[in-house]
N, C-alpha and C. Protein backbone atom coordinates (compact mmCIF):
# COMPACT_ATOMS: atom_id res chain seq x y z
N UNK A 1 53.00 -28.92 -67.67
CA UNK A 1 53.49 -29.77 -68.71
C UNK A 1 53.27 -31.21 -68.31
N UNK A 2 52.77 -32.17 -69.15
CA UNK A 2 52.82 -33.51 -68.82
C UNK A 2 53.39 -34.37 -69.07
N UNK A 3 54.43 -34.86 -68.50
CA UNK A 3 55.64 -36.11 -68.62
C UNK A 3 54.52 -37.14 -69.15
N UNK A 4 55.32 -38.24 -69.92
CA UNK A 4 54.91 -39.33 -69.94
C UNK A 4 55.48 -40.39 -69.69
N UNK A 5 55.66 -41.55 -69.07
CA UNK A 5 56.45 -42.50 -68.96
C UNK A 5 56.33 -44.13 -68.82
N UNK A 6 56.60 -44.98 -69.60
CA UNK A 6 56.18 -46.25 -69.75
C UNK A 6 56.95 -46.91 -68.87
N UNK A 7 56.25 -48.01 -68.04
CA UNK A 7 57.53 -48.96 -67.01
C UNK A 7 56.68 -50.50 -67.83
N UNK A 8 57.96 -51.37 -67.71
CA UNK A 8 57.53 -52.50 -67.92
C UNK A 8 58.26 -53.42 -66.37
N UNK A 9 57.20 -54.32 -65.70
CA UNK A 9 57.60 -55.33 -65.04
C UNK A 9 58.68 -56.28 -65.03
N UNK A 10 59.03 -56.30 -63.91
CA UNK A 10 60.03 -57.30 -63.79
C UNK A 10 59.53 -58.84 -63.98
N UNK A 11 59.09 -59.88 -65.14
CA UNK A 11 58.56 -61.10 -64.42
C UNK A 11 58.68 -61.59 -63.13
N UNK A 12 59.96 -61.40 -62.97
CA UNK A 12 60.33 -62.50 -61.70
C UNK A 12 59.87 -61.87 -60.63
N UNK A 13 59.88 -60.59 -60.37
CA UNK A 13 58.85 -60.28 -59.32
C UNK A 13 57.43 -60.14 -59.16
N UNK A 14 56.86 -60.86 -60.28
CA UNK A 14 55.18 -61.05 -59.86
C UNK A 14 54.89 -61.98 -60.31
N UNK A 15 54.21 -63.14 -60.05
CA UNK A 15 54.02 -64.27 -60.61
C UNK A 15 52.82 -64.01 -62.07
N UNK A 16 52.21 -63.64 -61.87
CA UNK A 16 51.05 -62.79 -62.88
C UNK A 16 51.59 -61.34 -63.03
N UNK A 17 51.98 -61.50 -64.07
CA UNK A 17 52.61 -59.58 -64.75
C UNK A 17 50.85 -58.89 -64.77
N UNK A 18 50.22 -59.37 -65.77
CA UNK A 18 49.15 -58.77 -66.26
C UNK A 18 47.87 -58.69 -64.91
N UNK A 19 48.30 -59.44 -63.98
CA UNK A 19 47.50 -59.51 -62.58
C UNK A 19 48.42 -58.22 -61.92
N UNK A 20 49.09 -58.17 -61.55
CA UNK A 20 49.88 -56.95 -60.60
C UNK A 20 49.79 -55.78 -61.41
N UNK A 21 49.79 -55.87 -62.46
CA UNK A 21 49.05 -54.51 -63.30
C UNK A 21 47.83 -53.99 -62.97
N UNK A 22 47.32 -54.81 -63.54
CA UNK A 22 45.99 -54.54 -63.39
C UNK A 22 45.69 -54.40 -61.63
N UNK A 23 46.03 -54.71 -60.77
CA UNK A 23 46.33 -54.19 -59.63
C UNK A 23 46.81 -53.32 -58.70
N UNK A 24 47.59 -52.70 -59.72
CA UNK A 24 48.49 -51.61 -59.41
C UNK A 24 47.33 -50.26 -59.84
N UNK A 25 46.86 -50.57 -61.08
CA UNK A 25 45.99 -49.29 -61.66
C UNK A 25 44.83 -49.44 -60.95
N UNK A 26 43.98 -50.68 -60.60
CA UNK A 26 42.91 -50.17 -60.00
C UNK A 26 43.14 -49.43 -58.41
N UNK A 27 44.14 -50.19 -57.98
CA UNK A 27 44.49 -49.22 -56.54
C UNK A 27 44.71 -47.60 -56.53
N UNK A 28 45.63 -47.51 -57.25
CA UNK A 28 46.02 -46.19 -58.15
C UNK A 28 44.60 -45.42 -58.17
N UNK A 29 43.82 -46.14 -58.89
CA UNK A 29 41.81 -45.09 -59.25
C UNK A 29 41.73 -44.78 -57.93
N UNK A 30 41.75 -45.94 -56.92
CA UNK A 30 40.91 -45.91 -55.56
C UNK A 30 41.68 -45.04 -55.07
N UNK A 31 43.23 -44.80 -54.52
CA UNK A 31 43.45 -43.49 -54.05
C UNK A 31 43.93 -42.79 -54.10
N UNK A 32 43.69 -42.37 -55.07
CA UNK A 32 43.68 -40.94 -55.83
C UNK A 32 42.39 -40.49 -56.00
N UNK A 33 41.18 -41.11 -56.02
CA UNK A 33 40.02 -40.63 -55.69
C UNK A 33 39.60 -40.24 -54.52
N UNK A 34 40.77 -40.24 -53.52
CA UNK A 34 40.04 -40.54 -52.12
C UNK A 34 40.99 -40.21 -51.22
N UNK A 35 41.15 -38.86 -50.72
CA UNK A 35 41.87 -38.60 -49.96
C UNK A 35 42.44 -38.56 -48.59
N UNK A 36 40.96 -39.83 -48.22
CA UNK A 36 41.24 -39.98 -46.84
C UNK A 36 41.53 -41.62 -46.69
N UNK A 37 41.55 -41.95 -48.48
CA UNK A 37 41.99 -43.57 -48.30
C UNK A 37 43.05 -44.22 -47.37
N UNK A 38 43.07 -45.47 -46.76
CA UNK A 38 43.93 -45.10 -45.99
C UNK A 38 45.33 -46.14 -46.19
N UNK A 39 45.73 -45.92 -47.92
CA UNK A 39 47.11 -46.17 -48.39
C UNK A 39 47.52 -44.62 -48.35
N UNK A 40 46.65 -43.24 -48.38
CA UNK A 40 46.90 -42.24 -48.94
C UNK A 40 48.47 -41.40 -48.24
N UNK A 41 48.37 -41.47 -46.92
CA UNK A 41 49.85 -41.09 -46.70
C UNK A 41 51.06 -41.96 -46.84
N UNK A 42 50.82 -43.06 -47.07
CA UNK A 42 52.37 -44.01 -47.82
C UNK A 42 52.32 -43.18 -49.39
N UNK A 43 50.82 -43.44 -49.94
CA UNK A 43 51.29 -43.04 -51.34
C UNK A 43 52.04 -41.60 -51.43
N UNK A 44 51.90 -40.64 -50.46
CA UNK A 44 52.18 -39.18 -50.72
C UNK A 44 53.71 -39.34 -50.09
N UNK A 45 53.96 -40.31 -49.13
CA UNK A 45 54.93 -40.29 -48.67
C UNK A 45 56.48 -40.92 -49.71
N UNK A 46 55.97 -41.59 -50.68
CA UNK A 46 56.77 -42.22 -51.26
C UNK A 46 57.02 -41.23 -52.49
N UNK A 47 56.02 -40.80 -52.86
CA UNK A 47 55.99 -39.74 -54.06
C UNK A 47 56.58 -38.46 -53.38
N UNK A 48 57.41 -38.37 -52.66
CA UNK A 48 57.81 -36.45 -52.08
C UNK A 48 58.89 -35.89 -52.46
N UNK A 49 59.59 -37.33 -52.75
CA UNK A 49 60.72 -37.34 -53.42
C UNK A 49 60.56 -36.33 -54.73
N UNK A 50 59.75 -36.42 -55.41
CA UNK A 50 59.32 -36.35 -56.54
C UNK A 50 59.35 -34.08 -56.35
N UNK A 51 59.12 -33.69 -55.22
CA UNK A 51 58.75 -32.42 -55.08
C UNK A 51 57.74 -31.46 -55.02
N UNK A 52 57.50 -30.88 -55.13
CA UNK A 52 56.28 -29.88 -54.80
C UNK A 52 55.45 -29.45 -56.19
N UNK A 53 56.38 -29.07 -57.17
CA UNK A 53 55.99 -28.93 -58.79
C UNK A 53 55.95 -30.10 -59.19
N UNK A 54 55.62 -31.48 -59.21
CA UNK A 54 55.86 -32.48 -59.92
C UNK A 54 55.12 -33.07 -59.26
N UNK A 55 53.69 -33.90 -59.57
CA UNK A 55 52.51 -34.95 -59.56
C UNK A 55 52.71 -35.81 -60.98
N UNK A 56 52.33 -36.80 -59.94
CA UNK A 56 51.78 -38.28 -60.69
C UNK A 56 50.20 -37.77 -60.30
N UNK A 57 49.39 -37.83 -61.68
CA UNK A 57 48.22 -37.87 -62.05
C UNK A 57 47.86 -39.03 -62.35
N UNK A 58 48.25 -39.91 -63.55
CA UNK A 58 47.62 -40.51 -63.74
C UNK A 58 48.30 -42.23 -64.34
N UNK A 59 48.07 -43.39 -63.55
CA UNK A 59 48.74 -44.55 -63.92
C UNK A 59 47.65 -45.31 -64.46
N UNK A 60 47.91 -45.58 -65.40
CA UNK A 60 46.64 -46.28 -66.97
C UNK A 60 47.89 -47.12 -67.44
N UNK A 61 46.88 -48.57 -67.75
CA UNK A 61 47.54 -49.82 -68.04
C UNK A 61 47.35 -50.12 -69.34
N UNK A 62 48.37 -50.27 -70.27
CA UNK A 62 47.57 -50.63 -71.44
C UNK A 62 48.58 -51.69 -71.96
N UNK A 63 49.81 -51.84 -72.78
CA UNK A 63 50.78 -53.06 -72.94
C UNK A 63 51.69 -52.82 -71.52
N UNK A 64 51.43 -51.89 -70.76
CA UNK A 64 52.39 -51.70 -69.67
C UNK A 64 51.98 -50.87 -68.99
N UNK A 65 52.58 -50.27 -67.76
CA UNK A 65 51.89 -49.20 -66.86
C UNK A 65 52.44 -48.07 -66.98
N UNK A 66 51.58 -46.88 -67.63
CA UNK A 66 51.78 -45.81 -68.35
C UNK A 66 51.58 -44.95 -67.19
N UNK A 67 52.84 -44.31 -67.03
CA UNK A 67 52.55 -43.26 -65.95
C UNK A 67 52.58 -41.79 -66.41
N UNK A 68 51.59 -40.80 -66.03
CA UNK A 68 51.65 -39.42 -66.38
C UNK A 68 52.00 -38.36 -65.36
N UNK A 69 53.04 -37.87 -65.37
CA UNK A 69 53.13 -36.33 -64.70
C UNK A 69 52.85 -35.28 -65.12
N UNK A 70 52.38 -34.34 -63.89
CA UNK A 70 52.65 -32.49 -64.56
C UNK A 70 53.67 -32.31 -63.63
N UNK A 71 54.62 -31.34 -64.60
CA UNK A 71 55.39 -30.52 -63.91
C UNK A 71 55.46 -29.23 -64.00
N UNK A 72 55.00 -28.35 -63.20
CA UNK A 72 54.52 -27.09 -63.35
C UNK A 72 55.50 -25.86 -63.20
N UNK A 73 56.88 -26.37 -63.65
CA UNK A 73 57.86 -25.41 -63.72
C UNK A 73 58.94 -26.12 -64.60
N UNK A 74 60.17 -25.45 -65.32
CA UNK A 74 60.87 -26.05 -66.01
C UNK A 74 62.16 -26.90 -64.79
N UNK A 75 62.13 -25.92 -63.60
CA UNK A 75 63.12 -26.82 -62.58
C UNK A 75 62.28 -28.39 -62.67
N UNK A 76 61.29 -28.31 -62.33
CA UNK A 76 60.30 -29.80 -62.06
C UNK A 76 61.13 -30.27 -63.08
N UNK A 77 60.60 -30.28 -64.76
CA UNK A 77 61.04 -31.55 -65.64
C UNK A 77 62.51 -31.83 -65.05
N UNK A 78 63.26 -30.73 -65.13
CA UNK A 78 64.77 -30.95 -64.72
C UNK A 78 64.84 -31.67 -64.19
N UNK A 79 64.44 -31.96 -63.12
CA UNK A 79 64.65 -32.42 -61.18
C UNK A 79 64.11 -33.84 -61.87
N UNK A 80 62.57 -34.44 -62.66
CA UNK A 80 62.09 -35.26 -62.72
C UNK A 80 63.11 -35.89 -63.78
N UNK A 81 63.79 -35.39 -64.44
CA UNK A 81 64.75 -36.02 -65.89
C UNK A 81 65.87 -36.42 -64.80
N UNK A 82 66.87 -36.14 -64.21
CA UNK A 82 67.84 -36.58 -63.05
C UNK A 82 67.42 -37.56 -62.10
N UNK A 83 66.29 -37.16 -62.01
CA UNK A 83 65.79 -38.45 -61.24
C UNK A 83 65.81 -40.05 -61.97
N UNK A 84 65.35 -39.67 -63.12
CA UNK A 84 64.82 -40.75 -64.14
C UNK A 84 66.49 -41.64 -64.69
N UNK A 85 67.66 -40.49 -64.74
CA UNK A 85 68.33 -40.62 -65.50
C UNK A 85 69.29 -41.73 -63.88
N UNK A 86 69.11 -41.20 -62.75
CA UNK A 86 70.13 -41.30 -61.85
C UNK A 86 69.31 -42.98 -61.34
N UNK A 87 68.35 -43.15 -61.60
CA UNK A 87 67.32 -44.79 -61.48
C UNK A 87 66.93 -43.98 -60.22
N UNK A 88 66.87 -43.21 -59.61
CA UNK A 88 65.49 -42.30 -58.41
C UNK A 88 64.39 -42.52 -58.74
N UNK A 89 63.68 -42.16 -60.21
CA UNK A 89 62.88 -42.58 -60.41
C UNK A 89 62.37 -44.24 -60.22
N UNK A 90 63.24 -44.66 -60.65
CA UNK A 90 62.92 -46.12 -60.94
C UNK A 90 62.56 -47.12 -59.64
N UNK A 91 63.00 -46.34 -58.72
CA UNK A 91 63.02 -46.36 -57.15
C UNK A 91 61.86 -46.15 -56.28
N UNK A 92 61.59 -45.07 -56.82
CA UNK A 92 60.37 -43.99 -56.39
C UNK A 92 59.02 -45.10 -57.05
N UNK A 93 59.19 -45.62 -57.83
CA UNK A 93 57.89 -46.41 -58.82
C UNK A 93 57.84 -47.77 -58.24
N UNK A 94 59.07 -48.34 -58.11
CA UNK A 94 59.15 -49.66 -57.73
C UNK A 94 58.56 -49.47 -56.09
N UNK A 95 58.42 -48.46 -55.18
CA UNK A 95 58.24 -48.46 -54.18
C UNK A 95 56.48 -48.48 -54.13
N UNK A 96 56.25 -47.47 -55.03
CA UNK A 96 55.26 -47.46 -55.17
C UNK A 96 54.25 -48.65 -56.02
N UNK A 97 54.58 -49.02 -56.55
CA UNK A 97 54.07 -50.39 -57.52
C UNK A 97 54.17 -51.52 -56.41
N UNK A 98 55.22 -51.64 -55.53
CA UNK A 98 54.66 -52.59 -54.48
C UNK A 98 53.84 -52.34 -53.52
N UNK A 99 53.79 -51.04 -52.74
CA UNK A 99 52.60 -50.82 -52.14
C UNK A 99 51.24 -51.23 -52.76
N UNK A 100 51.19 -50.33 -53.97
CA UNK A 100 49.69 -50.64 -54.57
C UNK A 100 49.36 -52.09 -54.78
N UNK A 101 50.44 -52.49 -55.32
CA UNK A 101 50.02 -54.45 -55.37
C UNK A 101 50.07 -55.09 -54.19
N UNK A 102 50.19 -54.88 -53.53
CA UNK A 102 49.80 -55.41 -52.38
C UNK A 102 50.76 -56.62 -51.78
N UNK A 103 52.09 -56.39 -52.66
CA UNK A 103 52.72 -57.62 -52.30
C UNK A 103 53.60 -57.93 -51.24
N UNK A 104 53.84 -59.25 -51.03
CA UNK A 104 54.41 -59.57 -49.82
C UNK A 104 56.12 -59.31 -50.02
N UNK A 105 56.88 -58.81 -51.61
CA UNK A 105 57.95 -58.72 -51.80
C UNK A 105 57.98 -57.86 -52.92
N UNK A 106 59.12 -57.49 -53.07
CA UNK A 106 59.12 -55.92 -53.89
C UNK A 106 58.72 -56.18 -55.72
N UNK A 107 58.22 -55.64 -56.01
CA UNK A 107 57.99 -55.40 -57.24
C UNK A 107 58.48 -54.79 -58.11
N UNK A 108 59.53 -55.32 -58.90
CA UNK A 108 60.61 -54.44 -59.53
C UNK A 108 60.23 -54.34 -61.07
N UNK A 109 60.84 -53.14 -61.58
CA UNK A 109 60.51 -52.59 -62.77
C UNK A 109 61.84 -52.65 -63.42
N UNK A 110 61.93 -53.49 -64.78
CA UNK A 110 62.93 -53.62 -65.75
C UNK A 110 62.94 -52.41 -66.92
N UNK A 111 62.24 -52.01 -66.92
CA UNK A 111 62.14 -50.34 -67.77
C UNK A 111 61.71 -49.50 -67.35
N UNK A 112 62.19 -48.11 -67.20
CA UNK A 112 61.46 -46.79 -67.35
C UNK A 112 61.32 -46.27 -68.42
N UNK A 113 61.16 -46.46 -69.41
CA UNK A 113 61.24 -45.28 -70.67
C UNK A 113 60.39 -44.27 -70.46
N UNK A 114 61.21 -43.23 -70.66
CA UNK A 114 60.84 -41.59 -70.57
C UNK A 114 61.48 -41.01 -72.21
N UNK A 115 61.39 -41.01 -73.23
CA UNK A 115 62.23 -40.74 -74.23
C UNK A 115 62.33 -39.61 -74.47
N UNK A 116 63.54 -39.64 -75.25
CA UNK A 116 64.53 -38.37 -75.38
C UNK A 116 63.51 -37.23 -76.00
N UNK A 117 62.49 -37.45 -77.00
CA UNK A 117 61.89 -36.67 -77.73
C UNK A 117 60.73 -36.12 -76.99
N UNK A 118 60.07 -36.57 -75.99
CA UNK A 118 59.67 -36.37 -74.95
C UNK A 118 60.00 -35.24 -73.87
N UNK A 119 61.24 -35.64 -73.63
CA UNK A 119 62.27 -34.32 -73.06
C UNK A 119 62.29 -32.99 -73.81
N UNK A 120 62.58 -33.38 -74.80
CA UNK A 120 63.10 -32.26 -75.48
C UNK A 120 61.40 -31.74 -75.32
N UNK A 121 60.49 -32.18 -75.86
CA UNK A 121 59.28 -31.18 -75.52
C UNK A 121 58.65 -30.37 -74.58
N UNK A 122 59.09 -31.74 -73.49
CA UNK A 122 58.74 -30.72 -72.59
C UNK A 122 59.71 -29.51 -72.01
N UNK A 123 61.19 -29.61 -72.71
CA UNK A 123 62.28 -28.32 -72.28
C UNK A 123 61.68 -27.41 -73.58
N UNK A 124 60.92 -27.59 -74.61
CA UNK A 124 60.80 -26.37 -75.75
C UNK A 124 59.64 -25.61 -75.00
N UNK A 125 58.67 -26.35 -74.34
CA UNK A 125 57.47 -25.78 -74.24
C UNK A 125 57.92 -24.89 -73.29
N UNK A 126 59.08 -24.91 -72.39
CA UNK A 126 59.29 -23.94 -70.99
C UNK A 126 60.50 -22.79 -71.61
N UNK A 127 60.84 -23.26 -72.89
CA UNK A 127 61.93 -22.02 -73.13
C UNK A 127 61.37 -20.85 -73.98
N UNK A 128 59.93 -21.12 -74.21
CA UNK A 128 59.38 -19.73 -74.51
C UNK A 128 59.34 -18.74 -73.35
N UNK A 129 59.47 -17.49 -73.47
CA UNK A 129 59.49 -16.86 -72.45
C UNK A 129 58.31 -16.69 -71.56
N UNK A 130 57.06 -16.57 -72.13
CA UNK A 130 55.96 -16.28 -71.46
C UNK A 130 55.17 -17.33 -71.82
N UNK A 131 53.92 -18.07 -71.12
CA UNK A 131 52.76 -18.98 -71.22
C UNK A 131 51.60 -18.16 -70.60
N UNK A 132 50.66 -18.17 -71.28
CA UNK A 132 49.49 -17.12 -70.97
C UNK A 132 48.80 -18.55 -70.87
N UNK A 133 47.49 -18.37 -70.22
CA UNK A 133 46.73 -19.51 -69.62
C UNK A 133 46.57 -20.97 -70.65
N UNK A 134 47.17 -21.98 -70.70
CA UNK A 134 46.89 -22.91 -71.48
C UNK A 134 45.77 -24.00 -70.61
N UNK A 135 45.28 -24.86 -71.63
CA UNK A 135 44.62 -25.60 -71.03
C UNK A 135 45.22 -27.20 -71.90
N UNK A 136 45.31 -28.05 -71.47
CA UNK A 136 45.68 -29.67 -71.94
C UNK A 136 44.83 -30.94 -72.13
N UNK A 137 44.41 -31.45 -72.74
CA UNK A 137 43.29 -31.98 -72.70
C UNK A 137 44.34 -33.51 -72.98
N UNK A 138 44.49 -34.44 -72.58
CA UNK A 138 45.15 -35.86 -72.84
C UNK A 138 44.19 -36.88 -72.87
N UNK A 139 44.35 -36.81 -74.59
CA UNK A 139 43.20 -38.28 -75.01
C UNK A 139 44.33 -39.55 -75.15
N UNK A 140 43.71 -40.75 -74.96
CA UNK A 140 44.71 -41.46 -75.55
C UNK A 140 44.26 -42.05 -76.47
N UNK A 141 44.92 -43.71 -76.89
CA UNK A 141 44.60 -44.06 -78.01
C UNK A 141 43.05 -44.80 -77.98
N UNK A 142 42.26 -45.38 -76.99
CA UNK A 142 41.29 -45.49 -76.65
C UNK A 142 40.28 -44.28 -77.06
N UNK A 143 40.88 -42.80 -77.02
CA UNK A 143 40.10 -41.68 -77.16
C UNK A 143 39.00 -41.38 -75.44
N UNK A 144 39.99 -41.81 -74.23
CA UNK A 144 39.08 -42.19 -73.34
C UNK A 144 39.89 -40.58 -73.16
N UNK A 145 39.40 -39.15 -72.30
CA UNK A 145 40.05 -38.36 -71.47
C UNK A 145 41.10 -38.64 -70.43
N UNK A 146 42.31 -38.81 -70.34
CA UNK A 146 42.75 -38.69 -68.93
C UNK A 146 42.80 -37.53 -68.22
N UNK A 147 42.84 -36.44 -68.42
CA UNK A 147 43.42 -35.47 -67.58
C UNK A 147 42.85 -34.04 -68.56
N UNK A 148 42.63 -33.34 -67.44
CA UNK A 148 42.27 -31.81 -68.00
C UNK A 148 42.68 -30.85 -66.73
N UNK A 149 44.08 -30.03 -67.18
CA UNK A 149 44.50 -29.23 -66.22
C UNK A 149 44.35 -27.81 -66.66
N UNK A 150 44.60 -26.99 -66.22
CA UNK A 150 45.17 -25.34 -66.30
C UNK A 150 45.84 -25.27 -65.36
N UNK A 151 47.04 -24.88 -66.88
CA UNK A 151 48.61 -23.60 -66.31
C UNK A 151 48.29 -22.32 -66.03
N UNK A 152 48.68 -22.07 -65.20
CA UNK A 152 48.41 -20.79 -65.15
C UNK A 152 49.41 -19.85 -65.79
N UNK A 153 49.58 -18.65 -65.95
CA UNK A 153 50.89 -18.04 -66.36
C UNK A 153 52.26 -18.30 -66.09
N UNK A 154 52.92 -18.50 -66.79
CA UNK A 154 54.11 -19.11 -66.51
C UNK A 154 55.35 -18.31 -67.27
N UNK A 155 56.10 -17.38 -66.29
CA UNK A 155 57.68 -16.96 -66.81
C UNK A 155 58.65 -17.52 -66.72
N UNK A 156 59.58 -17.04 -67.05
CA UNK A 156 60.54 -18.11 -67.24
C UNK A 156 61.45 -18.92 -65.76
N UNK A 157 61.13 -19.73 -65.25
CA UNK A 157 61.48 -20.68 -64.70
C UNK A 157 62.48 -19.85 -63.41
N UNK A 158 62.40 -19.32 -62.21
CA UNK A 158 63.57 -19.11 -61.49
C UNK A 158 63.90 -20.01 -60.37
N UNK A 159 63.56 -20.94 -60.38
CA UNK A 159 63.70 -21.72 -59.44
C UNK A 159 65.25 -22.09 -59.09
């Protein structure tokens, strides 16, 4: 299943909003393409929080920095919604948004929006009982691809 979630910048922690963006996502391309980059164990280290069912795929900038998860069990959204709700998340991003920018002081995030209708989709899609192989294709409004996964079979959640 793929979370979606919008953060907007703190001004006061970047002197250029639209510069530390755009900084944040091209770092983001570089490693995540590259697994021997060598931000790659801070980035995995800061994201663990996050759990074993639950990846950040994909951070794309467009009025703000659009972050995408899969969570490949219904515990994941759970675990990732508590997080979001308890500011863990907000924690987990801000840690990470200053690494990638490269800055000399933290980079704080004045929004997470994750919305409610959002939630609820991704809890309908896991309360069917059975998922036989789906596949996800996430265009956005550009019509550019982000992401093409396969679920594999999926029962109901015992985690």
């Amino acid at each position: 299943m793929v979370v979606h979630a919008d953060t907007k910048l703190d001004e006061s922690s970047a002197d250029n909003v639209t510069e530390c963006e755009d900084r944040i996502v091209s770092q983001w391309r570089e490693i995540s393409a590259d697994e021997r980059h060598q931000l790659r164990g801070k980035v995995d280290g800061i994201l663990r929080p996050l759990g074993l069912r639950t990846r950040l795929l994909v951070v794309e900038r467009d009025s703000s920095i659009a972050l995408y998860f899969t969570c490949l069990t219904l515990s994941a959204v759970m675990g990732l919604r508590d997080q979001w709700s308890s500011g863990q998340l907000k924690d987990i991003v801000e840690s990470l948004f200053t690494l990638l920018s490269g800055a000399t002081h933290p980079v704080r995030v004045k929004g997470l929006t994750w919305p409610q209708t959002e939630y609820e989709r991704c809890m309908e899609f896991y309360s069917s009982a059975k998922r036989k192989q789906n596949f996800f294709i996430y265009i956005n409004q550009h019509n550019n691809i982000l992401l093409i996964f396969r679920l594999l079979t999926f029962i109901k959640d015992t985690d």
